[in-house]
PDB file of N, CA and C in Angstrom:
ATOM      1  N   UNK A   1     -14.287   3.231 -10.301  1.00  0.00           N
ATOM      2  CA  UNK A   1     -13.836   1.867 -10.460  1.00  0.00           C
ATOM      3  C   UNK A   1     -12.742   1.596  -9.441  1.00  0.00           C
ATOM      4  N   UNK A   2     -12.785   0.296  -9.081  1.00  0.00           N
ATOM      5  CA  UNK A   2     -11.795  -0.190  -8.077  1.00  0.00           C
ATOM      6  C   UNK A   2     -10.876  -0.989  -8.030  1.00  0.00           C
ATOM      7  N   UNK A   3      -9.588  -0.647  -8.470  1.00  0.00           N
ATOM      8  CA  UNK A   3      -8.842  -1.970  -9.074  1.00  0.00           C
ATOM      9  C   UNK A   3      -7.660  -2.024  -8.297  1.00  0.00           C
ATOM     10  N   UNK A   4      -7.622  -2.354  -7.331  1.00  0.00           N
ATOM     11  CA  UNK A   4      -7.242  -2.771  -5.784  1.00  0.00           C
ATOM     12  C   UNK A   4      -7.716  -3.508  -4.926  1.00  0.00           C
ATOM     13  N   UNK A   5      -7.219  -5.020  -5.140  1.00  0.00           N
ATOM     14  CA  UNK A   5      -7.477  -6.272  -4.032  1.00  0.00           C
ATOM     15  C   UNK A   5      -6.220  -6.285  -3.189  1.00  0.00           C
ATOM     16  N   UNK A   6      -7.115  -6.774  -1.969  1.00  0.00           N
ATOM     17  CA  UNK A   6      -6.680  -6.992  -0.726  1.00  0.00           C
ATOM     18  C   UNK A   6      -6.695  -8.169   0.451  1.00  0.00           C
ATOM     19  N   UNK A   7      -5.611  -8.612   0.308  1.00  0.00           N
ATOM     20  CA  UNK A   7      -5.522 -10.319   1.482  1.00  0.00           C
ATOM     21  C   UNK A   7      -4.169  -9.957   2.075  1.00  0.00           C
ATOM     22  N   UNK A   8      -4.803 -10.579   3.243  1.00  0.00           N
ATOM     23  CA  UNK A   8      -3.867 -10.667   4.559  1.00  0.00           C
ATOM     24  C   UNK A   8      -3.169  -9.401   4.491  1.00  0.00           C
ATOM     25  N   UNK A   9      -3.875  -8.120   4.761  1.00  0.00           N
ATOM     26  CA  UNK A   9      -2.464  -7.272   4.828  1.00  0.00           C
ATOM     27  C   UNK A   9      -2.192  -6.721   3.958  1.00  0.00           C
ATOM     28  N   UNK A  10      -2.277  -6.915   2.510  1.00  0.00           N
ATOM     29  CA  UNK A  10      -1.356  -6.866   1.286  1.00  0.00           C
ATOM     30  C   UNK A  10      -2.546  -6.376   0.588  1.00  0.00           C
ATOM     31  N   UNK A  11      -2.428  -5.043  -0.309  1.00  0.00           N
ATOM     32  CA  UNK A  11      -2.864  -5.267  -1.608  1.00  0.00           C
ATOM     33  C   UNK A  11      -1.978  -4.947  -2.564  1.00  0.00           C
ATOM     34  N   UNK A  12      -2.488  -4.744  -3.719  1.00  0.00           N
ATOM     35  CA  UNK A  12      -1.687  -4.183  -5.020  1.00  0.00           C
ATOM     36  C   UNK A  12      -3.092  -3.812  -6.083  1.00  0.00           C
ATOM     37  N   UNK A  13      -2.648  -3.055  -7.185  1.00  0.00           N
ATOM     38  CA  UNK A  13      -3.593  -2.572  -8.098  1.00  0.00           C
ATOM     39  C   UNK A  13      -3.695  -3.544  -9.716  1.00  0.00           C
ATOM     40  N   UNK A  14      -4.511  -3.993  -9.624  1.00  0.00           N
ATOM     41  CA  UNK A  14      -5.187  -4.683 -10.813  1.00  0.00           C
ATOM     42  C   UNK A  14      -4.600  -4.051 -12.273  1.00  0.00           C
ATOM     43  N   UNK A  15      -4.312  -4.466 -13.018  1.00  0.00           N
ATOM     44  CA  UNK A  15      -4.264  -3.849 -14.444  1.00  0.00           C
ATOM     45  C   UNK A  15      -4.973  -5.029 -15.480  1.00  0.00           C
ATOM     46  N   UNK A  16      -5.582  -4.410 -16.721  1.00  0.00           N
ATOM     47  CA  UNK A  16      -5.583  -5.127 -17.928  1.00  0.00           C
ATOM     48  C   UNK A  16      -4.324  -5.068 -19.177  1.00  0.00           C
ATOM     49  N   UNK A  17      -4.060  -6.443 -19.274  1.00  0.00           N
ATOM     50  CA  UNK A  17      -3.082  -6.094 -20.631  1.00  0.00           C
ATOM     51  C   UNK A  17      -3.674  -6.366 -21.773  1.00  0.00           C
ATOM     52  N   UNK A  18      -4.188  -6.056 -22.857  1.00  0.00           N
ATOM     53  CA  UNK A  18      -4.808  -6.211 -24.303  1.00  0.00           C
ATOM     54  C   UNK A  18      -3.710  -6.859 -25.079  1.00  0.00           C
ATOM     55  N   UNK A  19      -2.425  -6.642 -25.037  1.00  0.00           N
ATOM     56  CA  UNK A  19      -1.811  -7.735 -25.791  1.00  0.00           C
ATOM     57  C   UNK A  19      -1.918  -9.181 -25.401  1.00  0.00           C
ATOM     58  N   UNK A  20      -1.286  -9.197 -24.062  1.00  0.00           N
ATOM     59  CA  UNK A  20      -1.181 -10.608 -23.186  1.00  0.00           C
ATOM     60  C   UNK A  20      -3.049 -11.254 -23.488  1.00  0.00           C
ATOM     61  N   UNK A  21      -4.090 -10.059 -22.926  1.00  0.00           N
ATOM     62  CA  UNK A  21      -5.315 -10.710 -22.607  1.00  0.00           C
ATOM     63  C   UNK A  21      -5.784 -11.241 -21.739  1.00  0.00           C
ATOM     64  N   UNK A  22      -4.876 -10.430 -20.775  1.00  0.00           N
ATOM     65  CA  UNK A  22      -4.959 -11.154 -19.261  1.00  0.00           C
ATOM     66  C   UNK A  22      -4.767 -10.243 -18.118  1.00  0.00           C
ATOM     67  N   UNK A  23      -5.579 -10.210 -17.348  1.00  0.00           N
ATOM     68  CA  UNK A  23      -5.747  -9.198 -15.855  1.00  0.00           C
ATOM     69  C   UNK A  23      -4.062  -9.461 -15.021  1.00  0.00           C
ATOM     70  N   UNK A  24      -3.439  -8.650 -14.456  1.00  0.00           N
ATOM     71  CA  UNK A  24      -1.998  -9.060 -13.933  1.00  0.00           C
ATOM     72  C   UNK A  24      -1.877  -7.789 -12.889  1.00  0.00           C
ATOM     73  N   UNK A  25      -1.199  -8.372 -11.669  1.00  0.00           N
ATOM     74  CA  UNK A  25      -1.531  -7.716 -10.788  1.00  0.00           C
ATOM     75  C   UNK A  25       0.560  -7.575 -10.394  1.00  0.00           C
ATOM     76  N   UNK A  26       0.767  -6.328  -9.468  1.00  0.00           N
ATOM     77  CA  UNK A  26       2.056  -6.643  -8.471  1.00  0.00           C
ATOM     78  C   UNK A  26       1.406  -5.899  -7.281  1.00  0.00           C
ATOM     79  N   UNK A  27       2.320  -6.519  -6.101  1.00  0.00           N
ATOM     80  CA  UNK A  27       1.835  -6.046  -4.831  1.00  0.00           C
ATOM     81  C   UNK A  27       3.023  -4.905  -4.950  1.00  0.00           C
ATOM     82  N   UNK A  28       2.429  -3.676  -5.014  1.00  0.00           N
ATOM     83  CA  UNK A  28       3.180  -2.540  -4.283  1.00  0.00           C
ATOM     84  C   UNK A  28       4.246  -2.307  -3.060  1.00  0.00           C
ATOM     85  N   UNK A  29       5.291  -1.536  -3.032  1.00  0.00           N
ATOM     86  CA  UNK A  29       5.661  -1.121  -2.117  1.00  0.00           C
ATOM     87  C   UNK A  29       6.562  -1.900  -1.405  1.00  0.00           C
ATOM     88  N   UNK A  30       6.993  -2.980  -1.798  1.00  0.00           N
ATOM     89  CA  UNK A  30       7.828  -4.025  -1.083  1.00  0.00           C
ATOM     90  C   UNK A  30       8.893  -3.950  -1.804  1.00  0.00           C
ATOM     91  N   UNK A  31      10.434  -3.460  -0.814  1.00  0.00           N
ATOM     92  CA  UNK A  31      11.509  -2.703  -1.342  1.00  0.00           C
ATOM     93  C   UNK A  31      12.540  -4.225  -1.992  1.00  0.00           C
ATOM     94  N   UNK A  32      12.271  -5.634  -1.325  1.00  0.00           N
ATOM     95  CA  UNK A  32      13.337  -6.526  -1.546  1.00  0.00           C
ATOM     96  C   UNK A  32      12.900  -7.487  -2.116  1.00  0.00           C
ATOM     97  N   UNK A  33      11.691  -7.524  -2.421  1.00  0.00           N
ATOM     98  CA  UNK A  33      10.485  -8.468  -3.178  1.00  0.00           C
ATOM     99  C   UNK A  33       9.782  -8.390  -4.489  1.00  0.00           C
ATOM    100  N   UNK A  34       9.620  -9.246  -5.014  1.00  0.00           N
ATOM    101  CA  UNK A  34       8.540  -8.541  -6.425  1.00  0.00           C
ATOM    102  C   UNK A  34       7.553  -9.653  -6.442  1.00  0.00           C
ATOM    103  N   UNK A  35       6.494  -9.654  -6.141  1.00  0.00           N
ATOM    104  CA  UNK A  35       5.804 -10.273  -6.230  1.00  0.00           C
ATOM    105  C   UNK A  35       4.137 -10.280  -7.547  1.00  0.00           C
ATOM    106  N   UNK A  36       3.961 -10.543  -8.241  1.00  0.00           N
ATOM    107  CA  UNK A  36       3.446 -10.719  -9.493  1.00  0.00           C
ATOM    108  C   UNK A  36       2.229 -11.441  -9.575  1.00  0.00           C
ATOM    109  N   UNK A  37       1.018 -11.596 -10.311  1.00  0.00           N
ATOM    110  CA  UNK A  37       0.078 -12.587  -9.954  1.00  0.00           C
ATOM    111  C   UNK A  37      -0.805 -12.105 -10.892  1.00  0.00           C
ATOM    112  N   UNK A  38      -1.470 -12.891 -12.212  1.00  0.00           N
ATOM    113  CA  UNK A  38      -2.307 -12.981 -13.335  1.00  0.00           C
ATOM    114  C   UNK A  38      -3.623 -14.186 -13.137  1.00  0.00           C
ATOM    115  N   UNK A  39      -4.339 -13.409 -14.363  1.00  0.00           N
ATOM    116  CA  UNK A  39      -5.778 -14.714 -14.619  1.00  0.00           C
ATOM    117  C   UNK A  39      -6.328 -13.991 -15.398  1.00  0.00           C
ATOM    118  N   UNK A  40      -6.811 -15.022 -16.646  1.00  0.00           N
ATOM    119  CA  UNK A  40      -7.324 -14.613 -17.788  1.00  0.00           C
ATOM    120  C   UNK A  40      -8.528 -14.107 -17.310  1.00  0.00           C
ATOM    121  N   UNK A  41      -9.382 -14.800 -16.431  1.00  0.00           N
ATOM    122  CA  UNK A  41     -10.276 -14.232 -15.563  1.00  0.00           C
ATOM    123  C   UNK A  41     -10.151 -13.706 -14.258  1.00  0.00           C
ATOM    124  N   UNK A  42     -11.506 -12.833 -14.020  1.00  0.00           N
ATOM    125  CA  UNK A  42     -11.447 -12.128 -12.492  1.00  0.00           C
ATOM    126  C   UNK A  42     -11.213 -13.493 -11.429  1.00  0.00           C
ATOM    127  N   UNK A  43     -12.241 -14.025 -11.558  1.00  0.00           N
ATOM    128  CA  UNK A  43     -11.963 -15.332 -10.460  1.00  0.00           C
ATOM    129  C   UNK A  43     -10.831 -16.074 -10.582  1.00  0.00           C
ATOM    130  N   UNK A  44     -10.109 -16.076 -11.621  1.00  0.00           N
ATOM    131  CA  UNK A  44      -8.399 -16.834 -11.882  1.00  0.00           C
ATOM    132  C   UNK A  44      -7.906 -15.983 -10.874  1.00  0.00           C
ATOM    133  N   UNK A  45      -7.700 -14.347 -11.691  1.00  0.00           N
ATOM    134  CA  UNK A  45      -6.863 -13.413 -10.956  1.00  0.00           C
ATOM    135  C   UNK A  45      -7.051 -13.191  -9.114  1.00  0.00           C
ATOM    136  N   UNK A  46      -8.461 -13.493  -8.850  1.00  0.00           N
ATOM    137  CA  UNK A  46      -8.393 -13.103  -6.983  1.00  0.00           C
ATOM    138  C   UNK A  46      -7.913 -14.358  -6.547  1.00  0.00           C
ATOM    139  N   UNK A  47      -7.759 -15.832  -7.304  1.00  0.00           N
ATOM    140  CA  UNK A  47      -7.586 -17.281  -7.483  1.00  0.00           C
ATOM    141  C   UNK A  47      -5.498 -16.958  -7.155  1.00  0.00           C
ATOM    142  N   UNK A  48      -5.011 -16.341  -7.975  1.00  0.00           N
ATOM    143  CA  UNK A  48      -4.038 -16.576  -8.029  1.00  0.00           C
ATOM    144  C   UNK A  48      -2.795 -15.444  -7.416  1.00  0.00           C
ATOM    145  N   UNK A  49      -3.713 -14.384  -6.824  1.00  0.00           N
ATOM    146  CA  UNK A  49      -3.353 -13.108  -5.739  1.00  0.00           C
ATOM    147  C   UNK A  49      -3.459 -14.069  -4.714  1.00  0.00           C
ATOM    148  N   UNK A  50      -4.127 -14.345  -4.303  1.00  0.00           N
ATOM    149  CA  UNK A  50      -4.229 -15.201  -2.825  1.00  0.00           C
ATOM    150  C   UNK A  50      -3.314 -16.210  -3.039  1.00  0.00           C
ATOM    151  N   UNK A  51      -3.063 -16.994  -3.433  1.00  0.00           N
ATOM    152  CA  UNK A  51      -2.098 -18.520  -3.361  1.00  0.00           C
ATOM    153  C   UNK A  51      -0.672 -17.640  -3.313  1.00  0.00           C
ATOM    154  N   UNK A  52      -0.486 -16.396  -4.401  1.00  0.00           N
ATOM    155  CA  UNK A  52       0.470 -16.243  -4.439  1.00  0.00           C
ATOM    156  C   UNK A  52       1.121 -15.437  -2.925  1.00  0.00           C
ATOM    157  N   UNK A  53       0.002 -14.770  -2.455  1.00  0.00           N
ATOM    158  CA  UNK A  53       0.599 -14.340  -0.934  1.00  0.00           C
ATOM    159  C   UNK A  53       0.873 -15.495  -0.110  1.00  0.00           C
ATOM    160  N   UNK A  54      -0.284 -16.436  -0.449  1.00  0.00           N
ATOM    161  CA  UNK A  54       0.300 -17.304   0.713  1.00  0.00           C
ATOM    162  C   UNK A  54       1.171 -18.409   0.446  1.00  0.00           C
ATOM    163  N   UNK A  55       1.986 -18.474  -0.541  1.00  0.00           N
ATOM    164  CA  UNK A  55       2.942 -19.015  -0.682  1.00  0.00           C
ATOM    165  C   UNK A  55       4.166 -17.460  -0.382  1.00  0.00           C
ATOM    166  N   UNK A  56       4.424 -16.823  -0.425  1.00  0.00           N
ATOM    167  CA  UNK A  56       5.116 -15.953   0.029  1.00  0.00           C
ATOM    168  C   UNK A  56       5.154 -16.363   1.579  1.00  0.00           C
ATOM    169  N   UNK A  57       4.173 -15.602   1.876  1.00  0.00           N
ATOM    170  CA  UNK A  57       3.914 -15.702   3.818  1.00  0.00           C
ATOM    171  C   UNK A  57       4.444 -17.407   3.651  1.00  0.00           C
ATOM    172  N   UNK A  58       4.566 -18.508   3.356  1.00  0.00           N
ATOM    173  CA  UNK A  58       4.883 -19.740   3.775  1.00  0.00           C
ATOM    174  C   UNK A  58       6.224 -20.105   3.540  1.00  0.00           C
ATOM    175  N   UNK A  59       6.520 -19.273   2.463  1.00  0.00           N
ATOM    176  CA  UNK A  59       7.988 -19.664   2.432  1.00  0.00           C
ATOM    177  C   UNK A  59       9.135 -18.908   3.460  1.00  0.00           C
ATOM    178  N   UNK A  60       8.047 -17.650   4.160  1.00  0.00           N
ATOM    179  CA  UNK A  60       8.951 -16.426   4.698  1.00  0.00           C
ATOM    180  C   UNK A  60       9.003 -17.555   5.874  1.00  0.00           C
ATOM    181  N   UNK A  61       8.027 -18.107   5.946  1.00  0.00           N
ATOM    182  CA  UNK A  61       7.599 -19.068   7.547  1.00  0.00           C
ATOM    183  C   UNK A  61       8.793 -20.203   7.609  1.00  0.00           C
ATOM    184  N   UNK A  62       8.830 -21.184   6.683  1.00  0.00           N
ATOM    185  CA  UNK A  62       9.861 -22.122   6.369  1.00  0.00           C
ATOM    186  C   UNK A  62      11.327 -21.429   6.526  1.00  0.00           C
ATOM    187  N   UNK A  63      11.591 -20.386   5.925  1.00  0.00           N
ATOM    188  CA  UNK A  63      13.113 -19.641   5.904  1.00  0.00           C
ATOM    189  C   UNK A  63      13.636 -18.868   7.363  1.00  0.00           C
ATOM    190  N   UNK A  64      12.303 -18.498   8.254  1.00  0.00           N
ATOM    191  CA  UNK A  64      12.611 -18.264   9.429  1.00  0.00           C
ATOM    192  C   UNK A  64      12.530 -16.500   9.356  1.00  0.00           C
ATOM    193  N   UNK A  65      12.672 -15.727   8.469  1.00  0.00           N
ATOM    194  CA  UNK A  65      12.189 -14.347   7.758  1.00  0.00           C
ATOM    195  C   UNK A  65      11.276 -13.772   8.190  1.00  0.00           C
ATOM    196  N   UNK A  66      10.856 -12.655   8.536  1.00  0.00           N
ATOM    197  CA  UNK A  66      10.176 -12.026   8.713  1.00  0.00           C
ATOM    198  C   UNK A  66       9.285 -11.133   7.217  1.00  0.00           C
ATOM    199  N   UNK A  67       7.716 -11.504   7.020  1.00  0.00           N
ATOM    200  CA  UNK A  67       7.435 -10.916   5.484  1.00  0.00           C
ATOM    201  C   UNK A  67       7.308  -9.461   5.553  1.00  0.00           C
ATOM    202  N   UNK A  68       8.193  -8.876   4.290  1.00  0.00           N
ATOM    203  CA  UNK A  68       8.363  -7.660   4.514  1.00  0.00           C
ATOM    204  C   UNK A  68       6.949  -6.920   4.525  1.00  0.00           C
ATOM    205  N   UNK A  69       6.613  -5.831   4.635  1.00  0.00           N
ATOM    206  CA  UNK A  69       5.269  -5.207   4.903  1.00  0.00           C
ATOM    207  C   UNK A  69       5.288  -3.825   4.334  1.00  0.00           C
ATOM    208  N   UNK A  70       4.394  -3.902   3.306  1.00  0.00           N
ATOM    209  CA  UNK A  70       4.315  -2.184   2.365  1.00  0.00           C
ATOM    210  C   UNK A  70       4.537  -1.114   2.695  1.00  0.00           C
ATOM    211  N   UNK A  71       3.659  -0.712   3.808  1.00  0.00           N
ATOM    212  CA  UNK A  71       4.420   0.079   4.735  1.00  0.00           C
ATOM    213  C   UNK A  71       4.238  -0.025   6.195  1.00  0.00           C
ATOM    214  N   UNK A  72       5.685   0.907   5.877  1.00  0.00           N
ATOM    215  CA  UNK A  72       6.134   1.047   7.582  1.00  0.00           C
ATOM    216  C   UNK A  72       5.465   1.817   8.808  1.00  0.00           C
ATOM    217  N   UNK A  73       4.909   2.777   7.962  1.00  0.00           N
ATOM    218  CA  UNK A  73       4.353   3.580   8.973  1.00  0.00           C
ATOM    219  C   UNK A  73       4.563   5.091   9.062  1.00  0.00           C
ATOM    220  N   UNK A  74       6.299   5.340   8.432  1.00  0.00           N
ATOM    221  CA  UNK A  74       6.227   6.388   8.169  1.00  0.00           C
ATOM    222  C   UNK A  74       7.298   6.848   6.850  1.00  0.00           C
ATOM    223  N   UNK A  75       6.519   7.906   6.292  1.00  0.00           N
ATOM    224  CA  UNK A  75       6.966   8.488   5.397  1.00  0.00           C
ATOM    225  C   UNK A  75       8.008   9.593   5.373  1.00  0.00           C
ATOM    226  N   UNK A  76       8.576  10.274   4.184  1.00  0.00           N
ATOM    227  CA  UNK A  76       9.059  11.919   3.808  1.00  0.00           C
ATOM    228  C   UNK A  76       8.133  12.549   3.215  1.00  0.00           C
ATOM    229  N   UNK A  77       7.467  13.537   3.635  1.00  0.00           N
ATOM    230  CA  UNK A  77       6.529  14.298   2.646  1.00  0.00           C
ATOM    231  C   UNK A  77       7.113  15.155   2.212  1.00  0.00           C
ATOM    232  N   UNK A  78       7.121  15.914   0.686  1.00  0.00           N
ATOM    233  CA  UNK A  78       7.629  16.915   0.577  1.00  0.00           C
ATOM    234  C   UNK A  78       6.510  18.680   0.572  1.00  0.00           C
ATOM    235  N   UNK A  79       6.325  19.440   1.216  1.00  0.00           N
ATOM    236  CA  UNK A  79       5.321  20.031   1.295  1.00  0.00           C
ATOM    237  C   UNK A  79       5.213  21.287   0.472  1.00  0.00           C
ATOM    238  N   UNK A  80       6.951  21.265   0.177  1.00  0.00           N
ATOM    239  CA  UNK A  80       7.211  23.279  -0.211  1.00  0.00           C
ATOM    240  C   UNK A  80       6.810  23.898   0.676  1.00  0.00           C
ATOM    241  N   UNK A  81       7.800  25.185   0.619  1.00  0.00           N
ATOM    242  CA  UNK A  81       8.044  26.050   1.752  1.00  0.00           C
ATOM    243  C   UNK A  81       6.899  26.870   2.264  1.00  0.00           C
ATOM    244  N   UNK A  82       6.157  27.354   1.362  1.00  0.00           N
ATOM    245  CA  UNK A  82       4.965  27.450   1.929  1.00  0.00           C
ATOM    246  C   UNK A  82       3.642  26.923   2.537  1.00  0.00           C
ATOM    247  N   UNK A  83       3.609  25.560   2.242  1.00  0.00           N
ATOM    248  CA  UNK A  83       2.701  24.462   2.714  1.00  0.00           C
ATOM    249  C   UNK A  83       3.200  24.290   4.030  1.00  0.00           C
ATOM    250  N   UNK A  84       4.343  24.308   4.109  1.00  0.00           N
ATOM    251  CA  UNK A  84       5.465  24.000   5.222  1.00  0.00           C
ATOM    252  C   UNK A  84       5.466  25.059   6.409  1.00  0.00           C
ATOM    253  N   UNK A  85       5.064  25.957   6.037  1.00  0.00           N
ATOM    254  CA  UNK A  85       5.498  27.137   7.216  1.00  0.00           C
ATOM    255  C   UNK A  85       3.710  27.205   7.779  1.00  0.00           C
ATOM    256  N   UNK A  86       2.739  27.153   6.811  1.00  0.00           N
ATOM    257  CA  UNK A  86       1.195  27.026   7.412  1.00  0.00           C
ATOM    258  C   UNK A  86       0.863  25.865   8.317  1.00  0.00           C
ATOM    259  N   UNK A  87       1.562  24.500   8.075  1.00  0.00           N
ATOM    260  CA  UNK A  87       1.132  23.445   8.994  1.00  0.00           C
ATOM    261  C   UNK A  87       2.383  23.791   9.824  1.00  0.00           C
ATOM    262  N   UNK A  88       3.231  24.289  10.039  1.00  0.00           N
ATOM    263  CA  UNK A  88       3.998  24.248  11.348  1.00  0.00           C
ATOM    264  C   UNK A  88       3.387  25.126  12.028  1.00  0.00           C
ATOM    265  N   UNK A  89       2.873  26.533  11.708  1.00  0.00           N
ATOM    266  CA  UNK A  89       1.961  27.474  12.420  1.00  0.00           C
ATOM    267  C   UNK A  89       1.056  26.755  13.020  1.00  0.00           C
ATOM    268  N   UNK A  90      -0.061  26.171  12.284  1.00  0.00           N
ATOM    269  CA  UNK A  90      -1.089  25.560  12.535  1.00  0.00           C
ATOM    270  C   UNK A  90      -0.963  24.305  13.709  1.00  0.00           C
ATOM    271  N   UNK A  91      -0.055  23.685  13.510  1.00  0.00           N
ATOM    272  CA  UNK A  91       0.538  22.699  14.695  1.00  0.00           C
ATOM    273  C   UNK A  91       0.476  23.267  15.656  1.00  0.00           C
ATOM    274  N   UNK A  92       1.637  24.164  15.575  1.00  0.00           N
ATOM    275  CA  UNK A  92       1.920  25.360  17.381  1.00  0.00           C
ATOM    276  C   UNK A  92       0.591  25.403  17.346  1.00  0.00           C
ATOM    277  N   UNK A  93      -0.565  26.384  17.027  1.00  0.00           N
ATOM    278  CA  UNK A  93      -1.576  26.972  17.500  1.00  0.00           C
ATOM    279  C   UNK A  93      -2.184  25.572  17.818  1.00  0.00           C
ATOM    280  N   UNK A  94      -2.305  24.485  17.300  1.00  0.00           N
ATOM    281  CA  UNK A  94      -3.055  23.719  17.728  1.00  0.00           C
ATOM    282  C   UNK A  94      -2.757  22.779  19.238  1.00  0.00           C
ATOM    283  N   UNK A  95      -1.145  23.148  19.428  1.00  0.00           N
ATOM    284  CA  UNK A  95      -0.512  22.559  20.724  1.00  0.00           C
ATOM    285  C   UNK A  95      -0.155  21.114  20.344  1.00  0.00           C
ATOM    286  N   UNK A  96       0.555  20.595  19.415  1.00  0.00           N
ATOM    287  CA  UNK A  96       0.593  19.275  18.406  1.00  0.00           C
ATOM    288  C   UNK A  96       1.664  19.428  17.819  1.00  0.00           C
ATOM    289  N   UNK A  97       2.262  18.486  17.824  1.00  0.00           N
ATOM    290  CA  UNK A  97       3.520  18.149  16.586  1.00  0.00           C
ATOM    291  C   UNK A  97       3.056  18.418  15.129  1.00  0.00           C
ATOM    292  N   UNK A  98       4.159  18.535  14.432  1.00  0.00           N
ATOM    293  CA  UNK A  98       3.272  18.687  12.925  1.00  0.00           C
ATOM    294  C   UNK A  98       3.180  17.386  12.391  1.00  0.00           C
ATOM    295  N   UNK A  99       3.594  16.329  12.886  1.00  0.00           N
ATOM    296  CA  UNK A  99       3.174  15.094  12.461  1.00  0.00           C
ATOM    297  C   UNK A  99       1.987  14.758  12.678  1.00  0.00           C
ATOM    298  N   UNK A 100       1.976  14.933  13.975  1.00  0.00           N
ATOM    299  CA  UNK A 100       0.155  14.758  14.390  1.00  0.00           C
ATOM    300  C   UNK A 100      -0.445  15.394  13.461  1.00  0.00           C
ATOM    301  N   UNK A 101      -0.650  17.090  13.398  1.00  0.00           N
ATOM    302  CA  UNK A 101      -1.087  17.719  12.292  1.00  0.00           C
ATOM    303  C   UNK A 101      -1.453  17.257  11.487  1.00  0.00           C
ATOM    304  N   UNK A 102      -0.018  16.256  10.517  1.00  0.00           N
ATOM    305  CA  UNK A 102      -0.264  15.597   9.459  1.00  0.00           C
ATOM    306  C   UNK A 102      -0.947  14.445   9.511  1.00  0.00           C
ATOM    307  N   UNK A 103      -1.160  13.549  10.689  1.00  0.00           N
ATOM    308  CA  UNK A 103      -1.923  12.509  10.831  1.00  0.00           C
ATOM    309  C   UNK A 103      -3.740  12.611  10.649  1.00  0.00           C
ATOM    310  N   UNK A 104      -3.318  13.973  11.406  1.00  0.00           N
ATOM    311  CA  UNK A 104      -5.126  14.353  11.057  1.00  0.00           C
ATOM    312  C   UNK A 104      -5.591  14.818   9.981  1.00  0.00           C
ATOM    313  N   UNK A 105      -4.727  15.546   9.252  1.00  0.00           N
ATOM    314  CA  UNK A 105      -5.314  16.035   8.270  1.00  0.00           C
ATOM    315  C   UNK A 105      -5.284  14.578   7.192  1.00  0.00           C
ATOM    316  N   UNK A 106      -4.605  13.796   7.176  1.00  0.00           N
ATOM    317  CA  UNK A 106      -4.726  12.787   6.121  1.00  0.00           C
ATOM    318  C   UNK A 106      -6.066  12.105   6.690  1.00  0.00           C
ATOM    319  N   UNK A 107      -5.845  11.727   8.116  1.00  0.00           N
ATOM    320  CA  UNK A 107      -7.497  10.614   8.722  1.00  0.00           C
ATOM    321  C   UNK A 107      -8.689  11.720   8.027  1.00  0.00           C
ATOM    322  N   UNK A 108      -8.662  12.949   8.037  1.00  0.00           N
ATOM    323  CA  UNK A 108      -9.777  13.710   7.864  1.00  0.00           C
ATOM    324  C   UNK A 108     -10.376  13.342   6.382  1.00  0.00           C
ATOM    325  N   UNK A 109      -8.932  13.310   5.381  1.00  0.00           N
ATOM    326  CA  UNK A 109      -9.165  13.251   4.248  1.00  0.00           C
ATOM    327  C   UNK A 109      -9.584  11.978   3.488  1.00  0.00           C
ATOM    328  N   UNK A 110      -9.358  10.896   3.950  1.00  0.00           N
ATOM    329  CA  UNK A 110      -9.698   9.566   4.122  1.00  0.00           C
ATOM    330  C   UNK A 110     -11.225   8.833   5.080  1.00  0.00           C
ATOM    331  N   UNK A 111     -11.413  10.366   5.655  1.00  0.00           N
ATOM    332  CA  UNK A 111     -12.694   9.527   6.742  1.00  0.00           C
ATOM    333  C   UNK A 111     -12.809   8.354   7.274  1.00  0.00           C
ATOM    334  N   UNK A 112     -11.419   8.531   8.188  1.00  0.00           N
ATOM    335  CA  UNK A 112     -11.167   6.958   8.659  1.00  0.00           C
ATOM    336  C   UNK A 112     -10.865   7.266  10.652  1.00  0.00           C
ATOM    337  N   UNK A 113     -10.459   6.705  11.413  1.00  0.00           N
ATOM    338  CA  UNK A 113     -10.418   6.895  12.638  1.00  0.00           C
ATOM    339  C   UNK A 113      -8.794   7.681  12.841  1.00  0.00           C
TER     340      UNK A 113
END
């Protein structure tokens, strides 16, 4: 199951609430923002994810702001010391940073470019 929509850029993960009775969504990952968005139905809820980004993106536009963006690009991983000492080996032997390392091994794991 897939409960992760996506516009302009942005997603966040879907939930059901059984008390409320209503699908309610937040966009993830945005450190100065909270952004929120419901519908009793599926077509309310993708109805009211979209307006609500793009009233975000319009107000960032009007205020002169730049809209913040989930992520940046880069992370802290924590690996433990032994995870840690195999991809730094593995880096050297491979002639690569261990970031790279880490870039590939995540694209690998994702099957993406």
């Amino acid at each position: 199951m897939n409960n992760i929509m996506k516009y302009k850029g942005y997603w966040a993960k879907v939930q059901y609430s059984d008390e409320d009775e209503c699908f309610w969504g937040e966009i993830e990952g945005l450190k100065d923002t909270s952004i929120t968005f419901e519908g009793d139905t599926v077509k309310e809820l993708k109805k009211d994810f979209k307006d609500t980004i793009d009233f975000y993106l319009d107000n960032c536009k009007l205020d002169g702001i730049e809209p913040e963006k989930q992520a940046k690009g880069s992370l802290n991983v924590r690996l433990g010391v032994e995870l840690h000492n195999k991809a730094k080996i593995k880096s050297i032997e491979k002639n690569i940073s261990i970031n790279e390392l880490i870039k590939e091994a995540v694209r690998i794991y994702l099957k993406t470019n």
